[in-house]
Protein backbone atom coordinates (compact mmCIF):
# COMPACT_ATOMS: atom_id res chain seq x y z
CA UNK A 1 -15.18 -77.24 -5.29
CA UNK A 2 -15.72 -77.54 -1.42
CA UNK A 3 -12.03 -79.71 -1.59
CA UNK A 4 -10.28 -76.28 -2.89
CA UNK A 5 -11.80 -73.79 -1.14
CA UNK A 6 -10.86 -75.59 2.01
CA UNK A 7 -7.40 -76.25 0.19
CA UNK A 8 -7.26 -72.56 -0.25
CA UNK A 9 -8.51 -71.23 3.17
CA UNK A 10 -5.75 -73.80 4.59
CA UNK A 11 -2.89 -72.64 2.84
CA UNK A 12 -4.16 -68.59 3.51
CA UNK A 13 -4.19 -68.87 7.18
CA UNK A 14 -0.67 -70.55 6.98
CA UNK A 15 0.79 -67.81 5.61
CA UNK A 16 -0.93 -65.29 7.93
CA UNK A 17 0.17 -67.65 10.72
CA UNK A 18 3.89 -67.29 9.63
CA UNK A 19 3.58 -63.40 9.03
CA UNK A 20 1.91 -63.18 12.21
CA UNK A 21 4.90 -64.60 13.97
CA UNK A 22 7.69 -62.79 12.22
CA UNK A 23 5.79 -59.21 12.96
CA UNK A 24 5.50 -60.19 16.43
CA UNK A 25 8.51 -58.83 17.28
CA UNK A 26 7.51 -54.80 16.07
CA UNK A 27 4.03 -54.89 16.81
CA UNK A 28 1.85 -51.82 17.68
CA UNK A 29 -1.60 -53.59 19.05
CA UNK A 30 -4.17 -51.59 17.85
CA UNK A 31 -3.15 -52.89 14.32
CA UNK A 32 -2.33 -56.41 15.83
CA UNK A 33 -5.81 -56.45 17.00
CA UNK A 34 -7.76 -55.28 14.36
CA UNK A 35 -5.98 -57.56 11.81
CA UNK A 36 -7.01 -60.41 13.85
CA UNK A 37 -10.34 -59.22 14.20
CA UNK A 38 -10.53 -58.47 10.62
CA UNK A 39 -9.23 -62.67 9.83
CA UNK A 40 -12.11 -63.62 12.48
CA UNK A 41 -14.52 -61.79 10.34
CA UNK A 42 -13.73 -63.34 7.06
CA UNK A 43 -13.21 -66.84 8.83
CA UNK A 44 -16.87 -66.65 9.90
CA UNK A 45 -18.35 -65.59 6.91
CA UNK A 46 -16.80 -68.58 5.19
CA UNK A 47 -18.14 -70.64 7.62
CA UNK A 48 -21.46 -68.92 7.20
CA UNK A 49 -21.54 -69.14 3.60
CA UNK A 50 -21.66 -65.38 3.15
CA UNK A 51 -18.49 -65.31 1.61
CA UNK A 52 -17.98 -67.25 -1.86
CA UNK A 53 -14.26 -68.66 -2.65
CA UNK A 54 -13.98 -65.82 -5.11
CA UNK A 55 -14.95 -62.90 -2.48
CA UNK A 56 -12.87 -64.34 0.21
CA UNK A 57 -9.50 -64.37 -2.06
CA UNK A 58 -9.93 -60.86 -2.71
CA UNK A 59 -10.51 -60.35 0.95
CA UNK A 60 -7.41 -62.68 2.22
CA UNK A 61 -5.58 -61.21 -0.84
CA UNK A 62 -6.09 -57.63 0.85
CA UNK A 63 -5.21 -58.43 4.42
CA UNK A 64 -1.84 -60.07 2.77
CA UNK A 65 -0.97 -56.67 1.34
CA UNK A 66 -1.85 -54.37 4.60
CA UNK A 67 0.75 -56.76 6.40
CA UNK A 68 3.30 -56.78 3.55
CA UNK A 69 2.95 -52.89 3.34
CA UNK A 70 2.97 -53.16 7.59
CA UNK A 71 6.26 -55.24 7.47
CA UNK A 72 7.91 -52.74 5.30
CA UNK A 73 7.21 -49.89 7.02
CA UNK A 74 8.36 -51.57 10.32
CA UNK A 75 12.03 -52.44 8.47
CA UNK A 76 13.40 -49.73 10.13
CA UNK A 77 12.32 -51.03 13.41
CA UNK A 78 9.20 -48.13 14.04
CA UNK A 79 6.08 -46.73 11.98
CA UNK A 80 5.64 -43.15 12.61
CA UNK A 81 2.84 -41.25 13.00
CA UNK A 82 2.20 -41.29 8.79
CA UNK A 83 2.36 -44.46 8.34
CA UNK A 84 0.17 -45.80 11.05
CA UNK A 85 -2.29 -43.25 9.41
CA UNK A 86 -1.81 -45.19 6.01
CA UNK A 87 -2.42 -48.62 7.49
CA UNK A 88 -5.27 -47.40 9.63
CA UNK A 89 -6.63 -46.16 6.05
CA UNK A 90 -6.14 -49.28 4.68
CA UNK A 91 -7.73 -51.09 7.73
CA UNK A 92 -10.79 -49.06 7.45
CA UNK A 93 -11.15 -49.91 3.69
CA UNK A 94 -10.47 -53.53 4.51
CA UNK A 95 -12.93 -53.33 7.09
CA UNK A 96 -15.78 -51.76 4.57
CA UNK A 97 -15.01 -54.31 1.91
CA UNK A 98 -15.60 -57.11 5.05
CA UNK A 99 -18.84 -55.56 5.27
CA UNK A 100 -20.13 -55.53 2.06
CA UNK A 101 -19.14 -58.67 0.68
CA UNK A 102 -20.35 -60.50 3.51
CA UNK A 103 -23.93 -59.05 3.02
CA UNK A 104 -24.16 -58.96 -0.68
CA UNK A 105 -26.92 -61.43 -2.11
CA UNK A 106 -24.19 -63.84 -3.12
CA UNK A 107 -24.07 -67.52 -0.93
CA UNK A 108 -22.72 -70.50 -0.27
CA UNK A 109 -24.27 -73.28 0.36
CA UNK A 110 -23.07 -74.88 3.39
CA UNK A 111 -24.02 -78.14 4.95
């Protein structure tokens, strides 16, 4: 169990490594930021044990889509003022979901 959640955690932050890179090129910070702020989050509660394997695919899972959704908005080369509005919404109900799984009763046990 501890193999494949590692296994899994590995091959998530690959790909959020490679999208990272590719959207460098477009970025507006303030989503920049709080996407990597957001990753930071969920990387701690893993570490923590607050997250299960379960909770923190769902979480990784979201952040995935707020970049894919990101990256299409930007394939025109600019997000206007709606759409940074839409990923700021999705941010913010990122950012709850963060929150409550990490403080649910549910735990890992880490040694």
């Amino acid at each position: 169990m501890r193999r494949f959640t590692i296994m899994m955690l590995t091959g998530v932050m690959m790909l959020f490594l490679a999208g990272f890179a590719f959207a460098a090129s477009t970025d507006d910070p303030g989503i920049q930021k709080r996407e990597a702020i957001q990753q930071k989050r969920i990387d701690q509660g893993v570490k923590s044990g607050q997250l299960t394997p379960k909770e923190t695919g769902k979480l990784e899972r979201q952040q995935t889509k707020i970049k894919q959704d990101e990256e299409r908005m930007k394939a025109d080369g600019k997000l206007t003022p709606q759409e940074r509005r839409k990923l700021k919404r999705e941010q913010n109900r990122a950012n709850r979901n963060i929150y409550r799984k990490k403080h649910n009763e549910r735990e890992v046990d880490v040694k």
